[in-house]
PDB file of N, CA and C in Angstrom:
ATOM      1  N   UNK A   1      21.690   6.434 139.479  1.00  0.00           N
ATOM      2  CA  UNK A   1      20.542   5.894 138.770  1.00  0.00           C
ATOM      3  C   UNK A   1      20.804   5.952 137.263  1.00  0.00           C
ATOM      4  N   UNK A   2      20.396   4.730 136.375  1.00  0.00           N
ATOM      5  CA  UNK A   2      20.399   4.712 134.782  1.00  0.00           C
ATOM      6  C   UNK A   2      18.903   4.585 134.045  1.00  0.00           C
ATOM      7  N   UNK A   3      19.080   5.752 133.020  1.00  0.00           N
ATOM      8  CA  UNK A   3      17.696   5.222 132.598  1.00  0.00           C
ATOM      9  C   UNK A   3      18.201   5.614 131.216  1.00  0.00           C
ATOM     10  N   UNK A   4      17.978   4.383 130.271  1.00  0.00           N
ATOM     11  CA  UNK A   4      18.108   4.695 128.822  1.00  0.00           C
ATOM     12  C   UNK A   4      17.226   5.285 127.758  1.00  0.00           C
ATOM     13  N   UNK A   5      16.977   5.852 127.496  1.00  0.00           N
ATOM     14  CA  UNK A   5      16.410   6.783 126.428  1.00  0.00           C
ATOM     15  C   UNK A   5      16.739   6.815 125.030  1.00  0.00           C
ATOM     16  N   UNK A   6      15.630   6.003 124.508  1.00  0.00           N
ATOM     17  CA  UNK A   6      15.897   5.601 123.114  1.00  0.00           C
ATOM     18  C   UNK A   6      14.974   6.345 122.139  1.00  0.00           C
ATOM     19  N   UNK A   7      15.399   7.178 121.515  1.00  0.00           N
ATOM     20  CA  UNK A   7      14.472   8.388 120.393  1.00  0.00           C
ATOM     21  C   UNK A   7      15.043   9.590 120.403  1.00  0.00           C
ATOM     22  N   UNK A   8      14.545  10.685 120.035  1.00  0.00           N
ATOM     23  CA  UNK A   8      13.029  10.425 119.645  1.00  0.00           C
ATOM     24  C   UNK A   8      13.064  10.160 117.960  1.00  0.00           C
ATOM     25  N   UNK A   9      12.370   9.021 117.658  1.00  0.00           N
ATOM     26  CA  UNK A   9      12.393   8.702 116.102  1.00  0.00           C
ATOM     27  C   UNK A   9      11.034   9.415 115.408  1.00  0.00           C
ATOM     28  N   UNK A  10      11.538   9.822 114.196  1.00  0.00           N
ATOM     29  CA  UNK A  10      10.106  10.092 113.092  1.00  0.00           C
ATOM     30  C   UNK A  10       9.434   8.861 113.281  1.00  0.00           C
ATOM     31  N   UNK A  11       8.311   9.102 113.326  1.00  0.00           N
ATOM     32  CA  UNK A  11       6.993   7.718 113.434  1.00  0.00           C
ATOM     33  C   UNK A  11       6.695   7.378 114.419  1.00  0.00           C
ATOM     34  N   UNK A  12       5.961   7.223 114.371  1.00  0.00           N
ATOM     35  CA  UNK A  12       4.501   6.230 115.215  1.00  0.00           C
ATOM     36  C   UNK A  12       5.260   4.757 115.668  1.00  0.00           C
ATOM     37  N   UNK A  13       5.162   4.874 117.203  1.00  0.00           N
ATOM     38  CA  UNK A  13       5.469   3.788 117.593  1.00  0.00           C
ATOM     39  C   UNK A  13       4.657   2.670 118.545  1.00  0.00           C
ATOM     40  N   UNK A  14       3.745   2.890 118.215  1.00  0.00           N
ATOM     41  CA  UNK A  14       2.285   2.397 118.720  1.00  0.00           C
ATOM     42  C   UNK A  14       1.775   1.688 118.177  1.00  0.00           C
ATOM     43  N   UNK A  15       1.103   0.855 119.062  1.00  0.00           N
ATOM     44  CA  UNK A  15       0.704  -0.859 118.676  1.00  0.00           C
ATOM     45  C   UNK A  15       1.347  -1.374 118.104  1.00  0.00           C
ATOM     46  N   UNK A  16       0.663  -1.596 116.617  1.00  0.00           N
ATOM     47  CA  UNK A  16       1.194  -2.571 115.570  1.00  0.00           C
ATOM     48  C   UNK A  16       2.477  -2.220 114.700  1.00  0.00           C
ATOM     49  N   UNK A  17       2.809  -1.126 114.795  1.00  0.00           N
ATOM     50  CA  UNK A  17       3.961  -0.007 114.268  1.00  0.00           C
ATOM     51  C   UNK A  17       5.218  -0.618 115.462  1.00  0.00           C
ATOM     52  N   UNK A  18       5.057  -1.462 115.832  1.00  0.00           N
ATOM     53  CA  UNK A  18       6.150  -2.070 116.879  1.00  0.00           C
ATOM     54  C   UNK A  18       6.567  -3.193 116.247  1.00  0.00           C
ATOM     55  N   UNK A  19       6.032  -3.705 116.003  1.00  0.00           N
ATOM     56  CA  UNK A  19       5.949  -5.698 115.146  1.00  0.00           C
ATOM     57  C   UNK A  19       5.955  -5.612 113.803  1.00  0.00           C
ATOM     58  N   UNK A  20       5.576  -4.383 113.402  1.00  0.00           N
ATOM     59  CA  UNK A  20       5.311  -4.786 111.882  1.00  0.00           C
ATOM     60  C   UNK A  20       5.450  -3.876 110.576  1.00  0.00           C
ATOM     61  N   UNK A  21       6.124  -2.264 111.558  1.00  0.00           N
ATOM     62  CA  UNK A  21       6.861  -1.624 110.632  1.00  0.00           C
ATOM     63  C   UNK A  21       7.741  -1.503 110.383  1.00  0.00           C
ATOM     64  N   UNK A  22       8.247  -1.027 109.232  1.00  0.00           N
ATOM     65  CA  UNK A  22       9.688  -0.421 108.661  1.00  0.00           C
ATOM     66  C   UNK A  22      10.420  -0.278 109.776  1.00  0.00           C
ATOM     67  N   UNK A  23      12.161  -1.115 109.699  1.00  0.00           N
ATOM     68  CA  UNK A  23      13.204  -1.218 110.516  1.00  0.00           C
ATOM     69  C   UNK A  23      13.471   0.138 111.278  1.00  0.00           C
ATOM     70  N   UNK A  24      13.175   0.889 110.355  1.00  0.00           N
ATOM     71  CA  UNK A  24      13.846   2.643 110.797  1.00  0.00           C
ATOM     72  C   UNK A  24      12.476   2.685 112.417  1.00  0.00           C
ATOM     73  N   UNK A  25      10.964   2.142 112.060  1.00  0.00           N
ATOM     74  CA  UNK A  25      10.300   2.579 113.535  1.00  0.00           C
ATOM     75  C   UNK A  25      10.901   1.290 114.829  1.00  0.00           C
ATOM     76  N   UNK A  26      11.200   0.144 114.240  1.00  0.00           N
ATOM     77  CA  UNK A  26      11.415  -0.488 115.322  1.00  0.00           C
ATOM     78  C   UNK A  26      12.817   0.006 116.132  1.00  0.00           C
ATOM     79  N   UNK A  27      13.358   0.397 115.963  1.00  0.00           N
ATOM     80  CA  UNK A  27      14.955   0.843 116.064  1.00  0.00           C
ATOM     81  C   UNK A  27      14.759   1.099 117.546  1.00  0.00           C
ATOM     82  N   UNK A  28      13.839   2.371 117.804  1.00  0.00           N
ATOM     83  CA  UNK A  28      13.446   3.199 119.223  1.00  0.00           C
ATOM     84  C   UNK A  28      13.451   2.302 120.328  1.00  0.00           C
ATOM     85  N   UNK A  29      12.222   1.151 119.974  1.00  0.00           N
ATOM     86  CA  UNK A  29      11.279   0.563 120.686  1.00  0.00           C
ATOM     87  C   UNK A  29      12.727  -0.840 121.340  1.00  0.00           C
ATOM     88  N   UNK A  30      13.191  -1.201 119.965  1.00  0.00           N
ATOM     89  CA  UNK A  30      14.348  -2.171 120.239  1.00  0.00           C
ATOM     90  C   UNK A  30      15.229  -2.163 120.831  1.00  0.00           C
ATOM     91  N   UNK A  31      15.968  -0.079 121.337  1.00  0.00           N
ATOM     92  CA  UNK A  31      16.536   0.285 122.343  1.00  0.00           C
ATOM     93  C   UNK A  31      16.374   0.066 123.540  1.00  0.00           C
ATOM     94  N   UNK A  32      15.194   0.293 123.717  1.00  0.00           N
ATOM     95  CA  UNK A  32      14.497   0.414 124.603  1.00  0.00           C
ATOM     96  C   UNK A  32      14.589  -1.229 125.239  1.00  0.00           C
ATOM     97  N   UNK A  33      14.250  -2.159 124.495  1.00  0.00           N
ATOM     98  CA  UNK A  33      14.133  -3.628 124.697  1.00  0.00           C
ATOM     99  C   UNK A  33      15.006  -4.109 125.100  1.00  0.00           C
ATOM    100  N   UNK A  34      16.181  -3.633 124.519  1.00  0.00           N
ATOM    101  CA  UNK A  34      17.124  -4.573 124.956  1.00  0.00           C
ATOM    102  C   UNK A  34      17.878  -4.061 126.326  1.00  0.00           C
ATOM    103  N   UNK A  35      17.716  -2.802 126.227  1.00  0.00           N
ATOM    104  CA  UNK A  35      17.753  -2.147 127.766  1.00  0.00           C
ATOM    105  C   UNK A  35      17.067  -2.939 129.356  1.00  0.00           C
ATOM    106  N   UNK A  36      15.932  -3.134 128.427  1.00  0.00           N
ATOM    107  CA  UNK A  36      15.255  -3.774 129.770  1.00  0.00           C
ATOM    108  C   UNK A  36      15.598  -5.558 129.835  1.00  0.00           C
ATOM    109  N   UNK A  37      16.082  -6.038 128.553  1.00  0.00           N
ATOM    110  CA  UNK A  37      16.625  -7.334 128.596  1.00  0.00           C
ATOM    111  C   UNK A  37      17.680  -7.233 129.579  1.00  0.00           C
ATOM    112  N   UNK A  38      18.898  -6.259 129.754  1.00  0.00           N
ATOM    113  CA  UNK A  38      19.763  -5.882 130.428  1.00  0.00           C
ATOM    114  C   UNK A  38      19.403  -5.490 131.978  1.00  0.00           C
ATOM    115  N   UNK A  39      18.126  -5.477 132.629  1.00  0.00           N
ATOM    116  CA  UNK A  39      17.833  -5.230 133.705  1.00  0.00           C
ATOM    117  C   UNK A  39      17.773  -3.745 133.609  1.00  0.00           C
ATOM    118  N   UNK A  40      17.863  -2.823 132.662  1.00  0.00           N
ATOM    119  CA  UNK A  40      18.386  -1.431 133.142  1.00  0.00           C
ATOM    120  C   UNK A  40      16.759  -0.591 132.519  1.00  0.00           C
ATOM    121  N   UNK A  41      16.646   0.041 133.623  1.00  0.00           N
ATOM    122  CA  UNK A  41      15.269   0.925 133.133  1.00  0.00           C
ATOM    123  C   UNK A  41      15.527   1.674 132.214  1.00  0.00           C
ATOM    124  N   UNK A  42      14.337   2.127 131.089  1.00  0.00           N
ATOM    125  CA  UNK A  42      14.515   2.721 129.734  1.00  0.00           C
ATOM    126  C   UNK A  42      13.102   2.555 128.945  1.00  0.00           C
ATOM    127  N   UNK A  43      13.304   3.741 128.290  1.00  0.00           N
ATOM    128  CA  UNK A  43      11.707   4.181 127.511  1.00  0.00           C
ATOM    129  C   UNK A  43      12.050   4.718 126.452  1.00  0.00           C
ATOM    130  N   UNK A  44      11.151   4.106 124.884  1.00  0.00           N
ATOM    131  CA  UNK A  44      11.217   4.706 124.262  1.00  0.00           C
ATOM    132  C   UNK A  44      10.517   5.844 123.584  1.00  0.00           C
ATOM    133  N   UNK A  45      10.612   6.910 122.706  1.00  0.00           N
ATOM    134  CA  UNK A  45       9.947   7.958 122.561  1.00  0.00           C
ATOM    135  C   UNK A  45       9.935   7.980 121.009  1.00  0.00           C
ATOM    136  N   UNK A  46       8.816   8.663 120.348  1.00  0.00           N
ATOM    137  CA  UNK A  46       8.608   8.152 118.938  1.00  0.00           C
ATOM    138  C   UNK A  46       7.790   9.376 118.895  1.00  0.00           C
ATOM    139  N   UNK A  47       7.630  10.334 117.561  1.00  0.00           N
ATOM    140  CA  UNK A  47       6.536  11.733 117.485  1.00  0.00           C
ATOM    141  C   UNK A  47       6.529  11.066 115.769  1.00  0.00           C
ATOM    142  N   UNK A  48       5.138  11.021 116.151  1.00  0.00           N
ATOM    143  CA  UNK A  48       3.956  10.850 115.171  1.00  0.00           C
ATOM    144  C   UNK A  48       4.247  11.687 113.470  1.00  0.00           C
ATOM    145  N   UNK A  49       5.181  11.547 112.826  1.00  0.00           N
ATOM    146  CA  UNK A  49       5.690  12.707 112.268  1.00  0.00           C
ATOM    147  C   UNK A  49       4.243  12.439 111.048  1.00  0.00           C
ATOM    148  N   UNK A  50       3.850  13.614 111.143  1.00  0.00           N
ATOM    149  CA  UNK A  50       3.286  13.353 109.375  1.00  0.00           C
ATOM    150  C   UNK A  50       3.649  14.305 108.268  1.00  0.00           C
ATOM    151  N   UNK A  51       4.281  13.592 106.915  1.00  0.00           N
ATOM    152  CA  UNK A  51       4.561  14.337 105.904  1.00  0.00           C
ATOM    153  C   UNK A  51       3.728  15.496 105.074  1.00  0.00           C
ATOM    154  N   UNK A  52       4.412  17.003 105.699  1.00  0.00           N
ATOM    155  CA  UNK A  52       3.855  18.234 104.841  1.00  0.00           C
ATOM    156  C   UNK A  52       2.869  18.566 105.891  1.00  0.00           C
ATOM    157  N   UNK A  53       2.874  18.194 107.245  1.00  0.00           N
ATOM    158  CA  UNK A  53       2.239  19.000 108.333  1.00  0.00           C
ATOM    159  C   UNK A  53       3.113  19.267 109.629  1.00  0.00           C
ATOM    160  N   UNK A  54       4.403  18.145 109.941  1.00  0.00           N
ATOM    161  CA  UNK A  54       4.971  18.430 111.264  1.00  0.00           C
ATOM    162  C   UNK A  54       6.151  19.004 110.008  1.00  0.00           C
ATOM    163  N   UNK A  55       6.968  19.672 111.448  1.00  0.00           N
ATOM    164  CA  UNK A  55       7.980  20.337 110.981  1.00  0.00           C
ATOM    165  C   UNK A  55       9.469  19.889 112.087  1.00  0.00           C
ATOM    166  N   UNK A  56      10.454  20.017 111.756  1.00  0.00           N
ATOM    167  CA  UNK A  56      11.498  19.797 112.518  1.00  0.00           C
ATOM    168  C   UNK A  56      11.513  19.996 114.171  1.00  0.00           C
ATOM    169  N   UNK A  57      10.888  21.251 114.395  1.00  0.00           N
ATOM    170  CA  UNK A  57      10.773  22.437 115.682  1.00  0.00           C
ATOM    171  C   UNK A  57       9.698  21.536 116.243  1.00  0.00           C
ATOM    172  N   UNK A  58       9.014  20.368 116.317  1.00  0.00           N
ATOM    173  CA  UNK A  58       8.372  19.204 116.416  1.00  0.00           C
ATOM    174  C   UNK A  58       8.959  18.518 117.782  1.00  0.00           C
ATOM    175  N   UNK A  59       9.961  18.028 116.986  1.00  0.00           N
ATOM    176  CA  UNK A  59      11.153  17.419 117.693  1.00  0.00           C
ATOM    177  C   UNK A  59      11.038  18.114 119.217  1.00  0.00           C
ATOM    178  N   UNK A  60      11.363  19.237 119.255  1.00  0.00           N
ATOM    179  CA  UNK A  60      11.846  20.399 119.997  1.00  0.00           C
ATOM    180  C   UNK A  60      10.712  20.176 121.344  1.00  0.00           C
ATOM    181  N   UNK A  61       9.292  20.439 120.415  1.00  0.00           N
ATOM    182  CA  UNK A  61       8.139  20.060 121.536  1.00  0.00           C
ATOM    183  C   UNK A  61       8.156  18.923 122.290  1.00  0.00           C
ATOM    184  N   UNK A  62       8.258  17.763 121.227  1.00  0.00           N
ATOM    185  CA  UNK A  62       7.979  15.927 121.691  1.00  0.00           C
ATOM    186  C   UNK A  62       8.833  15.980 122.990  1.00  0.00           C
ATOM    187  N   UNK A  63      10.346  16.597 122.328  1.00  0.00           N
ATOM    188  CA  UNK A  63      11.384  16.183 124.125  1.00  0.00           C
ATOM    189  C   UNK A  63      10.825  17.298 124.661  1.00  0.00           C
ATOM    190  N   UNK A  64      10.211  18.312 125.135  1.00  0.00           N
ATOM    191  CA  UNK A  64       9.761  19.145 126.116  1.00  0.00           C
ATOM    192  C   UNK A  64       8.593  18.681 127.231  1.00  0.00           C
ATOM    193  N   UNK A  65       7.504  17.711 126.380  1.00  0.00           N
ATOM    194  CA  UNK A  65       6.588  17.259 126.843  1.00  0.00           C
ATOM    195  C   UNK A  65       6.994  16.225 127.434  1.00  0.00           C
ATOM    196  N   UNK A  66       8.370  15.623 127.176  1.00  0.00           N
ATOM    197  CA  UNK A  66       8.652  14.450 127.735  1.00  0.00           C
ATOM    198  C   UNK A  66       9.722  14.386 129.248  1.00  0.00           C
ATOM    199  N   UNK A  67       9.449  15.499 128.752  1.00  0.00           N
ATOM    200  CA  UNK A  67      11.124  16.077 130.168  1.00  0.00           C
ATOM    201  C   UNK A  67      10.393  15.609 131.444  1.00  0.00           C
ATOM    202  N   UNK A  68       9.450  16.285 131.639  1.00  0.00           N
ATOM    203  CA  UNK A  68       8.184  15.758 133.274  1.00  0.00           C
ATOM    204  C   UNK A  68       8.604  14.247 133.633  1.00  0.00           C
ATOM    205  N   UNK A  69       8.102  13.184 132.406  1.00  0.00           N
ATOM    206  CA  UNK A  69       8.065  11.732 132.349  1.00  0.00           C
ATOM    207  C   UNK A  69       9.319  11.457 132.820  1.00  0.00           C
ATOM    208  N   UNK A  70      10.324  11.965 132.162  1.00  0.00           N
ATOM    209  CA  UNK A  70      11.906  11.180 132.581  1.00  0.00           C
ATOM    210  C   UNK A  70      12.153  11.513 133.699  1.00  0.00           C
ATOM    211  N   UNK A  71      11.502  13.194 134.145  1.00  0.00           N
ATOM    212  CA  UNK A  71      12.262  13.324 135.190  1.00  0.00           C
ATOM    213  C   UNK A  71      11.519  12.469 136.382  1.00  0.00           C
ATOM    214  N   UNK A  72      10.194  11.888 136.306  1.00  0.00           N
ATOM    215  CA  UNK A  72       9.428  11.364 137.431  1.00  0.00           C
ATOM    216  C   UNK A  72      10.144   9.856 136.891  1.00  0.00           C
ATOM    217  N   UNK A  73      10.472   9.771 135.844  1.00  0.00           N
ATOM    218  CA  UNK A  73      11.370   8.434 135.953  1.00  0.00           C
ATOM    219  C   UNK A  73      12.333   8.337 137.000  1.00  0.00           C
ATOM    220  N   UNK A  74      13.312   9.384 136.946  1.00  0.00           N
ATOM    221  CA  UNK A  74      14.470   8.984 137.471  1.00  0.00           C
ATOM    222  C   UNK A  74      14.564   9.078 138.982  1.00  0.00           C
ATOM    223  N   UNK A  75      13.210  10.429 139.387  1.00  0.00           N
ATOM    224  CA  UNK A  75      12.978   9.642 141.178  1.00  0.00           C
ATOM    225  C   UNK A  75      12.638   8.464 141.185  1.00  0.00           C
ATOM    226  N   UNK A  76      11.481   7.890 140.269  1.00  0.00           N
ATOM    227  CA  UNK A  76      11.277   6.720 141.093  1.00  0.00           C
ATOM    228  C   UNK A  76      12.156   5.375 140.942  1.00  0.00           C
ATOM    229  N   UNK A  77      13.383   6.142 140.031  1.00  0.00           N
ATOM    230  CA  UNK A  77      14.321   4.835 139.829  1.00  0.00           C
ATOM    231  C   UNK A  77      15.114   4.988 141.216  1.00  0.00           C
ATOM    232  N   UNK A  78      15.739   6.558 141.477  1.00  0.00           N
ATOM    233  CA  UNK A  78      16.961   6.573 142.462  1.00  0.00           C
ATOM    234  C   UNK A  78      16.341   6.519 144.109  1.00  0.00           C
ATOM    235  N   UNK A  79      14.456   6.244 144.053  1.00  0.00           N
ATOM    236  CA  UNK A  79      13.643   5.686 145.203  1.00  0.00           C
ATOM    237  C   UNK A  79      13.714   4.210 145.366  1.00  0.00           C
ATOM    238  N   UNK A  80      13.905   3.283 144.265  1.00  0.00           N
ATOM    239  CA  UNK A  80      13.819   2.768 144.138  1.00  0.00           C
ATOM    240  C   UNK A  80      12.233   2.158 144.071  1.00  0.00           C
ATOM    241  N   UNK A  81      11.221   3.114 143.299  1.00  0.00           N
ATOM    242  CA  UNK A  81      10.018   2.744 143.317  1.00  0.00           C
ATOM    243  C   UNK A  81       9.768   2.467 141.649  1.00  0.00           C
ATOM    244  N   UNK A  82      10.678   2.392 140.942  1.00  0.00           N
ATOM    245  CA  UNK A  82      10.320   1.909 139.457  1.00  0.00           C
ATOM    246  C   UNK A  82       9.582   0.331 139.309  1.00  0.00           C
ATOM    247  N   UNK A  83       9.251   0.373 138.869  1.00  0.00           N
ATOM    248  CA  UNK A  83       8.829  -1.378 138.583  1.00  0.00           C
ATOM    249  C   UNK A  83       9.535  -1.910 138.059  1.00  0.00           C
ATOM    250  N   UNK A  84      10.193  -2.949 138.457  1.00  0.00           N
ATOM    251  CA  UNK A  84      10.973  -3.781 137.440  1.00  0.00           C
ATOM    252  C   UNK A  84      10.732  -4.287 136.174  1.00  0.00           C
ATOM    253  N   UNK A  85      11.363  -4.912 135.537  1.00  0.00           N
ATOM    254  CA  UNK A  85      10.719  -5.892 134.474  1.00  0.00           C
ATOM    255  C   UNK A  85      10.314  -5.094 133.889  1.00  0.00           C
ATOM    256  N   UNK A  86       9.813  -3.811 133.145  1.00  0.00           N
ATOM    257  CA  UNK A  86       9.373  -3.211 132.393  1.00  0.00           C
ATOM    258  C   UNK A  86       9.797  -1.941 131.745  1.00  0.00           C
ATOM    259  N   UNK A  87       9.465  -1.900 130.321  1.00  0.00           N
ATOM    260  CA  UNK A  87       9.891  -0.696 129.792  1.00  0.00           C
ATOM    261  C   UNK A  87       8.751   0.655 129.418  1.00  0.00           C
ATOM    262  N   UNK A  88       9.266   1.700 128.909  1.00  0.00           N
ATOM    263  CA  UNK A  88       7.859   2.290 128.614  1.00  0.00           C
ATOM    264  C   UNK A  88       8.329   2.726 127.188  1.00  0.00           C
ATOM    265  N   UNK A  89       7.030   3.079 126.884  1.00  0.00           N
ATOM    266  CA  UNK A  89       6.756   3.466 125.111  1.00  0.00           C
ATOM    267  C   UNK A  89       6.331   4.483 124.792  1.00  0.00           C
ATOM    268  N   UNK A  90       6.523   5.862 124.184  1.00  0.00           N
ATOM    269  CA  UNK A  90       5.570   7.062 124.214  1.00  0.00           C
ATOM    270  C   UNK A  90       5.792   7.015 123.305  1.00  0.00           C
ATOM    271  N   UNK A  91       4.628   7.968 122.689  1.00  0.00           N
ATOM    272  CA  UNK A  91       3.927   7.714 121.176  1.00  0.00           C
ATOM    273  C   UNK A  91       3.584   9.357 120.952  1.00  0.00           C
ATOM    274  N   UNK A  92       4.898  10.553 121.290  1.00  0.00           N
ATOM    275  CA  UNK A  92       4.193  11.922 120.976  1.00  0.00           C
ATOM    276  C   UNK A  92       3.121  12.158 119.614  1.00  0.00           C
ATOM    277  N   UNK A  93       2.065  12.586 120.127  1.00  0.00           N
ATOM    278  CA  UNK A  93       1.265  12.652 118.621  1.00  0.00           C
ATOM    279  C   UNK A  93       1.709  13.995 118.195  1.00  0.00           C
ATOM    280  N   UNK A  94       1.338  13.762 116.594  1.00  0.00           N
ATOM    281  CA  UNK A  94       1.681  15.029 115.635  1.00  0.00           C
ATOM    282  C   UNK A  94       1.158  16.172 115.807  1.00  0.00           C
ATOM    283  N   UNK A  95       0.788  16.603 116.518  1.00  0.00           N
ATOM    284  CA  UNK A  95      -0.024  17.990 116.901  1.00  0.00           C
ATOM    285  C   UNK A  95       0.516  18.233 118.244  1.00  0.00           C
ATOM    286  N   UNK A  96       1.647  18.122 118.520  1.00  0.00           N
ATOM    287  CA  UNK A  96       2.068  17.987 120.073  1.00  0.00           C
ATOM    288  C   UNK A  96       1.740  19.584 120.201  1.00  0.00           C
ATOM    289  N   UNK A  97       1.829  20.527 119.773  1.00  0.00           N
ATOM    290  CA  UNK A  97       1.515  21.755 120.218  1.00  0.00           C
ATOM    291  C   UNK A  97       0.122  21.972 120.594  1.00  0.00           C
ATOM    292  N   UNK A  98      -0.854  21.661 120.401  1.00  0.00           N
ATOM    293  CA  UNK A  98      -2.286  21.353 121.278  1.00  0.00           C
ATOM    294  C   UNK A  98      -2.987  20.416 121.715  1.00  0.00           C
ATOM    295  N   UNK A  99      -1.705  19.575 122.535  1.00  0.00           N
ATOM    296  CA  UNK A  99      -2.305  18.231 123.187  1.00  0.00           C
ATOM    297  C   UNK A  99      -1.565  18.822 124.836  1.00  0.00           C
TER     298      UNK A  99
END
């Protein structure tokens, strides 16, 4: 089973922060895209960074909270119960330590 994993980038990759921000947020989301242009399942991951409140050790949380997601990814890829045609998008928010 393949599943591509594109992140985790500083910023917000949610909604309009997809189409219409700074190259550095689309980068994640565009991994992610062209992955699934390729037929190959893949999600991207993005933590909400905000300047002079998150800290590096951030990072650390966003992929912890995300470990569950990939790993229920990759049964339902090697079940073959993924959905095709589609990618996913997570948007860790900046307070990942009390969400």
């Amino acid at each position: 089973s393949a599943l591509v994993v594109s992140g985790i980038n500083k910023g917000s990759n949610c909604g309009y922060h997809m189409y219409v921000a700074p190259f550095s947020y689309l980068c994640t989301v565009a991994g992610a895209r062209e992955a699934f242009f390729n037929d190959i399942p893949s999600i991207s991951i993005s933590y909400d960074w905000v300047e002079g409140k998150s800290n590096p050790h951030d990072f650390a949380l966003a992929a912890g909270v995300c470990i569950p997601i990939i790993s229920a990814l990759l049964v339902e890829i090697k079940n073959q119960s993924y959905p095709g045609r589609c990618f996913l998008n997570i948007d860790v928010p900046n307070n990942v330590a009390n969400h």
